[in-house]
Each structure stands twice: as structure tokens, then as C-alpha cells.
Protein backbone atom coordinates (compact mmCIF):
# COMPACT_ATOMS: atom_id res chain seq x y z
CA UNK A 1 0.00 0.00 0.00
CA UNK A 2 1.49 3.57 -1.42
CA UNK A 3 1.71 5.84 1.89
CA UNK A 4 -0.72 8.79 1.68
CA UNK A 5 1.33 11.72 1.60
CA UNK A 6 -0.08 15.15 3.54
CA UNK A 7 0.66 18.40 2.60
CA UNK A 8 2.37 19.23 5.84
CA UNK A 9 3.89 17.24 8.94
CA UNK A 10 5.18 19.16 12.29
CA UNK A 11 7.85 17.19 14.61
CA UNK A 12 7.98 17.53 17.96
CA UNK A 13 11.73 17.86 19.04
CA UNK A 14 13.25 19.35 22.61
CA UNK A 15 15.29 22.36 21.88
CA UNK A 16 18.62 21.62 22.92
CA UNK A 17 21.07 21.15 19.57
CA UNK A 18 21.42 17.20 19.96
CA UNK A 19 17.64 17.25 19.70
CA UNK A 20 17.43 19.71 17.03
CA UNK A 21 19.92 17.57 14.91
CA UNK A 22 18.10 14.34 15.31
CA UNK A 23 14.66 16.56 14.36
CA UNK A 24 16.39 18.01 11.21
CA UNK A 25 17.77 14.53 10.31
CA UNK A 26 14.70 13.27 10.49
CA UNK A 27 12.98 16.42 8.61
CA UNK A 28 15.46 15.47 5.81
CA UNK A 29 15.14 12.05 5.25
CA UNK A 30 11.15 12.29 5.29
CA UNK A 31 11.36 15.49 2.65
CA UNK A 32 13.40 13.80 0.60
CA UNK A 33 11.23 10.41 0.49
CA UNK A 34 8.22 13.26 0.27
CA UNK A 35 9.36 16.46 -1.46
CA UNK A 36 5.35 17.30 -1.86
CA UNK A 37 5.10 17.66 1.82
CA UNK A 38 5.42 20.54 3.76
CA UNK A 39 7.78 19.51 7.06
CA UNK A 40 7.98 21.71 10.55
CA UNK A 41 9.98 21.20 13.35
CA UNK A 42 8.24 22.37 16.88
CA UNK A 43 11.12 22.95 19.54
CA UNK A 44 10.18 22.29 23.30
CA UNK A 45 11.85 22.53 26.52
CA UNK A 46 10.85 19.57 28.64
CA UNK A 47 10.92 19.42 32.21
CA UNK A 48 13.96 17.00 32.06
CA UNK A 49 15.19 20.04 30.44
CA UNK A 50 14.40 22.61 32.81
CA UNK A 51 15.95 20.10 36.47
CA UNK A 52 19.54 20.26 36.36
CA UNK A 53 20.55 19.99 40.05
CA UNK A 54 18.78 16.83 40.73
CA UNK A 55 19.98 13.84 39.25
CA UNK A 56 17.22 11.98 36.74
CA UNK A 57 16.79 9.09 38.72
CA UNK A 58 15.22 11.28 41.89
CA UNK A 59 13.47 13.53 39.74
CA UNK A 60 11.27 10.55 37.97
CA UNK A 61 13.54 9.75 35.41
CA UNK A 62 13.60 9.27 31.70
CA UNK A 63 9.76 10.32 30.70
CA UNK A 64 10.92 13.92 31.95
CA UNK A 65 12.08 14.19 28.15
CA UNK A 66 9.43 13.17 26.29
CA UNK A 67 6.05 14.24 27.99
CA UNK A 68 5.53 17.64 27.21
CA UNK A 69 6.61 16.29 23.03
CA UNK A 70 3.09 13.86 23.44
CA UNK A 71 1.27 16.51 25.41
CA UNK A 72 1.44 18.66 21.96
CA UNK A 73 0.90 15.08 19.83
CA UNK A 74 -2.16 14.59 21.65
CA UNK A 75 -3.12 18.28 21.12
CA UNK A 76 -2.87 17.87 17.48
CA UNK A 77 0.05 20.51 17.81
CA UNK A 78 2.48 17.57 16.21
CA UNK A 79 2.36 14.77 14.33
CA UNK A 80 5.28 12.52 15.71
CA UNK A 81 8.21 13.38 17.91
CA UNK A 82 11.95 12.14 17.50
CA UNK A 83 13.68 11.33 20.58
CA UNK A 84 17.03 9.56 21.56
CA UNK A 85 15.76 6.13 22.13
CA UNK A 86 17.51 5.52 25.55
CA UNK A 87 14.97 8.46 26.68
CA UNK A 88 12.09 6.81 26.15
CA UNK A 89 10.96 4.98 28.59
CA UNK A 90 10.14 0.99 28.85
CA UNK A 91 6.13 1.03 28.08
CA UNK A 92 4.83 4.17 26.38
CA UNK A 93 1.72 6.17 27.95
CA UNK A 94 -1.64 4.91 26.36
CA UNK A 95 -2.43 6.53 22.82
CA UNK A 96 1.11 6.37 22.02
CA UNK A 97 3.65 4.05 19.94
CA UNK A 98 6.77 4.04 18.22
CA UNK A 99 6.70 4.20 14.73
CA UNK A 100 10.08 3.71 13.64
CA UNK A 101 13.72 3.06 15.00
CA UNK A 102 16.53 4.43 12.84
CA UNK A 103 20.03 3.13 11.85
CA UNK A 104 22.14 2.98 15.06
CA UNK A 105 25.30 5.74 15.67
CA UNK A 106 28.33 4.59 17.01
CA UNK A 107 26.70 2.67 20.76
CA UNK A 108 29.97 3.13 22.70
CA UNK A 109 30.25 4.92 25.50
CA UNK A 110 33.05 7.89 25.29
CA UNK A 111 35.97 9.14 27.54
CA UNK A 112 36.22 13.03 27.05
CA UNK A 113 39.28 14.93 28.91
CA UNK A 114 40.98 18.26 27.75
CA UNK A 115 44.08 16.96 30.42
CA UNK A 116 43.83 12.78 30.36
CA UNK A 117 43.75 9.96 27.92
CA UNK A 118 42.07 7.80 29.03
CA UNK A 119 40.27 6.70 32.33
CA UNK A 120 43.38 4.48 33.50
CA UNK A 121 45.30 7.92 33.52
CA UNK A 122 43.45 9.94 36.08
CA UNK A 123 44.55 10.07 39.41
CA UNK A 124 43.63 8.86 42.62
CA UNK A 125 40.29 11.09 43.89
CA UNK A 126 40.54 12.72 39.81
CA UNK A 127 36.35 14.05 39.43
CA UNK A 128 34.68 12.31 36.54
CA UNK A 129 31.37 13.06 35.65
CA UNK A 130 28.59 11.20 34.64
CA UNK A 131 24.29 11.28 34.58
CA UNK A 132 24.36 7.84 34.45
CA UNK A 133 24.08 5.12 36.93
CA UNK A 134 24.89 2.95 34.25
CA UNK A 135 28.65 4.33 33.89
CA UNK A 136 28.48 5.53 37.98
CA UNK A 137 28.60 1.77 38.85
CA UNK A 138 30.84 0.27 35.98
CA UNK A 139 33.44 2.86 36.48
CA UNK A 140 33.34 2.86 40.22
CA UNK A 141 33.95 -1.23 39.79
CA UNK A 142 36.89 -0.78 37.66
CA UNK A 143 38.57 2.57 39.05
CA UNK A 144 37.81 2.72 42.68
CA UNK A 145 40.30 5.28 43.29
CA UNK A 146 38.08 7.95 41.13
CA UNK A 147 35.52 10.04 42.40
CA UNK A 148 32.39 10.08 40.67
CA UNK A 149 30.22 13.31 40.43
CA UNK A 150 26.67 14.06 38.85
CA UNK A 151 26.43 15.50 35.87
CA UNK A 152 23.48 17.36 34.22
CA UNK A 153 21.88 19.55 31.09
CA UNK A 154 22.42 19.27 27.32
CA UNK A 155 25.66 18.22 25.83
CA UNK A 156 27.45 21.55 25.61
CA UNK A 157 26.21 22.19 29.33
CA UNK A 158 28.28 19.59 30.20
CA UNK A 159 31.13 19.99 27.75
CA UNK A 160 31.15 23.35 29.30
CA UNK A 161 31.38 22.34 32.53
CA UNK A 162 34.32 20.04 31.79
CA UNK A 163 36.10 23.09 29.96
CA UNK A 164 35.54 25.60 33.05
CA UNK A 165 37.57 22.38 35.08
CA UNK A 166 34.76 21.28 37.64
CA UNK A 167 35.83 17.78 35.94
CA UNK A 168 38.85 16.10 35.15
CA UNK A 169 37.24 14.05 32.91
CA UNK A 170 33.41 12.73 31.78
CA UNK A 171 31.60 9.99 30.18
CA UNK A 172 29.13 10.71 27.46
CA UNK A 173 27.10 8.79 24.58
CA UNK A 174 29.99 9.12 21.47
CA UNK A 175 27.16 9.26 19.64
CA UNK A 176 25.83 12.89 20.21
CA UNK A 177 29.27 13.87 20.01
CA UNK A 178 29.84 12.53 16.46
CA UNK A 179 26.18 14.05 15.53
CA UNK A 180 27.08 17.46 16.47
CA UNK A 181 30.08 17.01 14.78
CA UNK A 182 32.26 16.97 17.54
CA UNK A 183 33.97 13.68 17.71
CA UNK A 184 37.81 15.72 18.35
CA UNK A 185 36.43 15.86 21.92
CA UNK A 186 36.44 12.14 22.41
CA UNK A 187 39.63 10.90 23.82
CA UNK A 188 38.71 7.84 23.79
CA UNK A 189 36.33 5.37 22.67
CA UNK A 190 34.83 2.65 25.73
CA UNK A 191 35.08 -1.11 24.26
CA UNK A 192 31.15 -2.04 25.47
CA UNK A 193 33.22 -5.00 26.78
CA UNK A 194 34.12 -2.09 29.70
CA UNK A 195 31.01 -0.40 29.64
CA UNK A 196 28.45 -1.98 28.55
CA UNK A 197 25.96 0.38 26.63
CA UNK A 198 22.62 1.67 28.08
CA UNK A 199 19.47 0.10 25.79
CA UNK A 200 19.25 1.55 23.09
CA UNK A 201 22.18 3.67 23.08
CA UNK A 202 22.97 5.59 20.23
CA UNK A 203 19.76 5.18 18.20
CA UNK A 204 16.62 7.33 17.10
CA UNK A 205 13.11 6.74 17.47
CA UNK A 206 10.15 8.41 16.01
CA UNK A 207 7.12 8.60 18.30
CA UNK A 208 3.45 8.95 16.63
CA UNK A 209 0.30 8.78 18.24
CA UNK A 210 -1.72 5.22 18.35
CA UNK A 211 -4.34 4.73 16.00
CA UNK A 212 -2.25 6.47 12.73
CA UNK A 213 -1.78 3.78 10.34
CA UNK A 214 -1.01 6.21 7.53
CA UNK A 215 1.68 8.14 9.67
CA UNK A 216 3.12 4.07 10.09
CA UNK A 217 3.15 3.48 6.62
CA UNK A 218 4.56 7.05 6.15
CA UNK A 219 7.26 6.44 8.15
CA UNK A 220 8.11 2.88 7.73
CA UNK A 221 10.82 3.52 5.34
CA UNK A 222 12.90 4.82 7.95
CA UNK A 223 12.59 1.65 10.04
CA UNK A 224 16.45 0.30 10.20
CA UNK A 225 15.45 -4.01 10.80
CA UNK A 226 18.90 -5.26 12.69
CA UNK A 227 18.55 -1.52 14.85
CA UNK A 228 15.34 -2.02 15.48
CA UNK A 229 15.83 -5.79 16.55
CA UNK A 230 18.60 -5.50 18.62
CA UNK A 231 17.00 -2.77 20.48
CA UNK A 232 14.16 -4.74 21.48
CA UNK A 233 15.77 -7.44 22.84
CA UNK A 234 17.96 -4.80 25.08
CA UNK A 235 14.46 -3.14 25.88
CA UNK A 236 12.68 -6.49 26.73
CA UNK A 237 16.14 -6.57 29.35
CA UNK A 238 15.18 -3.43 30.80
CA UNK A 239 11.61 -3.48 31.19
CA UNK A 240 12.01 -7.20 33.35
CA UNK A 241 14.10 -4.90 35.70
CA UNK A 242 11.71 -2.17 35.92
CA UNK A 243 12.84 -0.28 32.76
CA UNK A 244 14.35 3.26 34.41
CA UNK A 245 17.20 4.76 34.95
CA UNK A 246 17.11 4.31 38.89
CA UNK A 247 18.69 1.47 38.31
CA UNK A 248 21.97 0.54 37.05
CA UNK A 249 21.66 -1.41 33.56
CA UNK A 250 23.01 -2.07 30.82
CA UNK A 251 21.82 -4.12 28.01
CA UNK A 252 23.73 -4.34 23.93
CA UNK A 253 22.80 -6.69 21.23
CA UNK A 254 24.69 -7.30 17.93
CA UNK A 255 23.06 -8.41 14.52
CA UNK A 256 24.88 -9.99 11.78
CA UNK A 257 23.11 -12.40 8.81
CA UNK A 258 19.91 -12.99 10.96
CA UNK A 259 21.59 -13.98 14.05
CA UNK A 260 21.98 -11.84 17.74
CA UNK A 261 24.65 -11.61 20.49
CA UNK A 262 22.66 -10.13 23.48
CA UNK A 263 24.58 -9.24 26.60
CA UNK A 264 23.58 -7.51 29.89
CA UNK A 265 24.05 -6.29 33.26
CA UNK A 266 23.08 -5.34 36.70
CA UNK A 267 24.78 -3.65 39.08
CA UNK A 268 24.76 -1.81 42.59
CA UNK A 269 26.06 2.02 42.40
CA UNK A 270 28.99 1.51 43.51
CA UNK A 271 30.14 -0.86 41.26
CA UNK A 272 30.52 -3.90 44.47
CA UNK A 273 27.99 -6.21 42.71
CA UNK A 274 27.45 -6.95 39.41
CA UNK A 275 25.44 -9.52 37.29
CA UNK A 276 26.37 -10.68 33.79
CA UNK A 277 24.78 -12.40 31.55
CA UNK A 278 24.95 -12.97 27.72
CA UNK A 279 23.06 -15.48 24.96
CA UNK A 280 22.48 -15.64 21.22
CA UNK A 281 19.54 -16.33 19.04
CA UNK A 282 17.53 -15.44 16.19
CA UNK A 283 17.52 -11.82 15.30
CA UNK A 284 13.75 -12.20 14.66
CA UNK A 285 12.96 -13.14 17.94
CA UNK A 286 14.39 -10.37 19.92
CA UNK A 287 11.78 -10.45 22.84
CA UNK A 288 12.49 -14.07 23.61
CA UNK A 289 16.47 -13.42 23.68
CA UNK A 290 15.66 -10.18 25.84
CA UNK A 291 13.49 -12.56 28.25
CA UNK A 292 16.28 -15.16 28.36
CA UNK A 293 18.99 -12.85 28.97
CA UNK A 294 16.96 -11.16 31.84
CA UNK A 295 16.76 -14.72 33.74
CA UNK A 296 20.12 -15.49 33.27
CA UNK A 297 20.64 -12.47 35.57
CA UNK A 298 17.80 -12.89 37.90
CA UNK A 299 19.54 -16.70 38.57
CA UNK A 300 22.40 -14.66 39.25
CA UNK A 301 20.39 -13.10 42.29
CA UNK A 302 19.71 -9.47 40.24
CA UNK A 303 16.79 -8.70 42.32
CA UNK A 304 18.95 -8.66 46.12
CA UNK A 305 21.33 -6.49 43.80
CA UNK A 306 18.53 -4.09 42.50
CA UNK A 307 16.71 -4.14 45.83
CA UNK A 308 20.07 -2.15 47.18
CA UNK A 309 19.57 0.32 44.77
CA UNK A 310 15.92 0.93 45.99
CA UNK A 311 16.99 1.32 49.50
CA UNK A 312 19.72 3.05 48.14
CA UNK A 313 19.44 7.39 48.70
CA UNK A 314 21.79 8.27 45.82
């Protein structure tokens, strides 16, 4: 069936530049699949925006980024919203779905310094910064000797902060680096075999409201299959765990000829405990390799490490 084409779309994107990239990416891949159409971009500032001096994870975490973009879907004030898919969280409010998940950006985690190397080469009690609990407890497991500060805002907030020397070093998605077209700040890339990627690091989605099948068709060309698999199955890890970022996980799949290499993680803050877990399967089954994966680490006793993050004040 031939996609009906309207004469004019509006996207719902936050304002800060990463945002406004993925927003224009998107603009420019649907105008050129649909020169006829007319296609606006609607900035926002979301109240994961507007809390910087609370981390996310006390503040209600990741839907701070995305409510106020289906608040104007649901309005009729957009049509679909782009977000960075490790914003979005686990289960979607009612009347909303995602459309389509783009090609993935580089999924690594990066090491930016404007004094160090690499994370080895900081000093004992060296500052590095981070948002995520994620990278808190991986880092603290592997470089006890660091101290390990919150870090908040957009990514030039926090490249600023870096710059003005509140950190010796921080750890950010290489991903929105390389989109802005910054990748001379990275100093080094993380090997996901050190820190393990958050779900669906590094890729898009594209947010429409239920119910649209012509927006679906519309926008199904931009669907990338392996992306969209492999984030699934990490998904289907998170959302057994609770799906937020109060929680330190980590979940990264691979997909080459129709097969997947799923691996995971659970950890306390501090890095003391951690649960690992990896399996492979069909690439077409993503859910059931995300469920398998998940009780490979709940044998591994992830819920008495999770339940010290609930009781857990940071």
C-alpha cells in the first residue's frame, strides 16, 4: 500500500542542539522520500530540560524528556516526535507508539578529557562526571580510586562544565558527540566490553500517536530491521528490571546475517555487585532473547542487587 502523503507534517523535538539535529535529520530524510510535503519542526523545553541539580533518577527519570513532546501530539500541535531512544521509557503512555527506529550511531560509551587519555590515567580522587548510573557503577567497579560526580543539562552544558575544570574528565554517549560534529572531543572510545551500553544507546526513534496507520506506513521507510531488533531485545532486558534509569543497567545486542549476540548487566552504584549475563539467538525473535537474557541475571540473584539500589538514597 502507497503511503498517503499530507501536505504538511510538524515534529515535535526538545530544543537543545542534539535534539534539534536528530529533528532536522529526520525532517530530511522524510522530505526527501516526500518532497510534496510541507515539514515543521516544533522545539520544546521539557521538564527534564528545565531540572539540572537533581539527578534523573530522583526527579522521575527518563519520561521527563518526552512528555511535554506527546502533550502537543495529543493536542494535534504535532504529528510525531523524534527522541534519543535511551529516553524513552520501557512502556509508552496509552495513545502512544513508536513508529520507527533508525540506523544505530556509534553505541559506545566515550571518555572526554581536555588533560587525560584515558580513564586508566586519572589520578587517585581525579572528578569524573557522569548522569548515568549505568557508567556511575561500571566505572566505580573498575577505578575505585576515582571520584564520581553528577552531571546534568544538554551536551554543551556539560562539555562546558568540563572546559571551566569542575571535571577532570566525563563519560558521554559518542554518539551525540559525532552528531554534532564533535567527535575531536572524544579521547577515547569505551570497548562495550568495559562499559556496557545503556538500551538503546545511540539510536533514534520516532514517536506517533496510536491509532495512525497512515503516519506508520509514512514512516516505515525509515525503520532500520537489525537496529530495530537488537533494540528490542535490550528493551525487553530493561523493562524485566523495571525499565528506568534508577537502576543501574546495561543491556547491547549485535546483529549480523539474521543472528543476535545479546549481553547484559546489573549492578549496585557503587560498582561492588554486578550480574552478567549474555546469549544468542535469532535476530527475529528479539523479545524471547531479551526474556532469556533477563533470567540469566535474575539466577544470578539481580533482584537482592537491584533491591540495594531501591533502599539506596543516591
Amino acid at each position: 500500500m502507497k503511503a498517503h502523503v499530507p501536505s504538511r507534517l510538524v515534529i515535535a523535538s526538545r530544543e537543545s542542539r542534539l535534539a534539534m539535529w536528530q529533528a532536522e535529520h529526520v525532517r530530511a530524510a522524510l522530505s526527501a522520500l516526500y518532497p510534496e510535503c510541507t515539514i515543521e519542526i516544533l522545539g520544546m523545553t521539557t521538564r527534564g530540560d528545565q531540572i539540572l541539580d537533581r539527578t534523573l533518577s530522583k526527579v522521575g527519570g527518563k519520561g521527563l524528556f518526552v512528555k511535554e513532546l506527546e502533550v502537543a501530539m495529543a493536542e494535534g500541535r504535532a504529528d510525531l516526535a523524534v527522541h534519543s531512544l535511551k529516553d524513552v521509557p520501557m512502556d509508552l503512555p496509552a495513545g502512544f507508539e513508536l513508529a520507527a527506529v533508525l540506523e544505530r550511531e556509534d553505541p559506545r560509551d566515550a571518555f572526554v578529557s581536555n588533560d587525560y587519555a584515558a580513564l586508566e590515567a586519572l589520578p587517585a580522587g581525579a572528578v569524573v562526571g557522569t548522569s548515568s548510573l549505568r557508567r556511575q557503577a561500571l566505572i566505580a567497579a573498575r577505578y575505585p580510586q576515582l571520584v564520581i560526580r553528577p552531571l546534568r543539562g544538554n551536551l554543551d552544558t556539560r562539555l562546558g562544565k568540563l572546559d571551566r575544570g569542575e571535571y577532570a574528565a566525563i563519560i558521554l554517549a559518542a554518539a551525540g558527540l559525532k552528531r554534532l560534529g564533535l567527535p575531536e572531543r572524544i579521547r577515547a572510545l569505551i570497548a562495550p566490553e568495559y562499559s556496557l551500553p545503556a538500551p538503546g544507546q545511540g539510536a533514534m526513534a520516532i514517536e506517533i500517536p496510536a491509532g495512525r496507520p497512515e503516519l506508520q506506513a509514512l514512516l516505515a521507510p525509515l525503520n532500520h530491521l537489525a537496529t530495530a531488533q537488537a533494540v528490542t531485545a535490550e528493551r525487553t532486558v530493561s523493562k524485566t528490571f523495571g525499565g528506568s534509569c534508577q537502576i543501574p543497567l546495561a543491556a547491547f545486542a549485535t546483529v549480523e546475517a539474521g543472528s543476535m549476540h545479546l549481553r547484559a548487566m546489573v549492578a549496585t552504584p557503587d560498582g561492588a555487585r554486578i550480574a552478567t549475563a549474555e546469549a544468542s539467538g535469532r535476530a527475529d525473535a528479539p523479545q524471547a532473547l531479551g526474556r532469556q537474557v533477563a533470567e540469566a541475571l535474575q539466577a544470578q540473584d539481580a533482584a537482592a542487587i537491584l533491591a540495594v539500589c531501591a533502599s539506596d538514597p543516591a
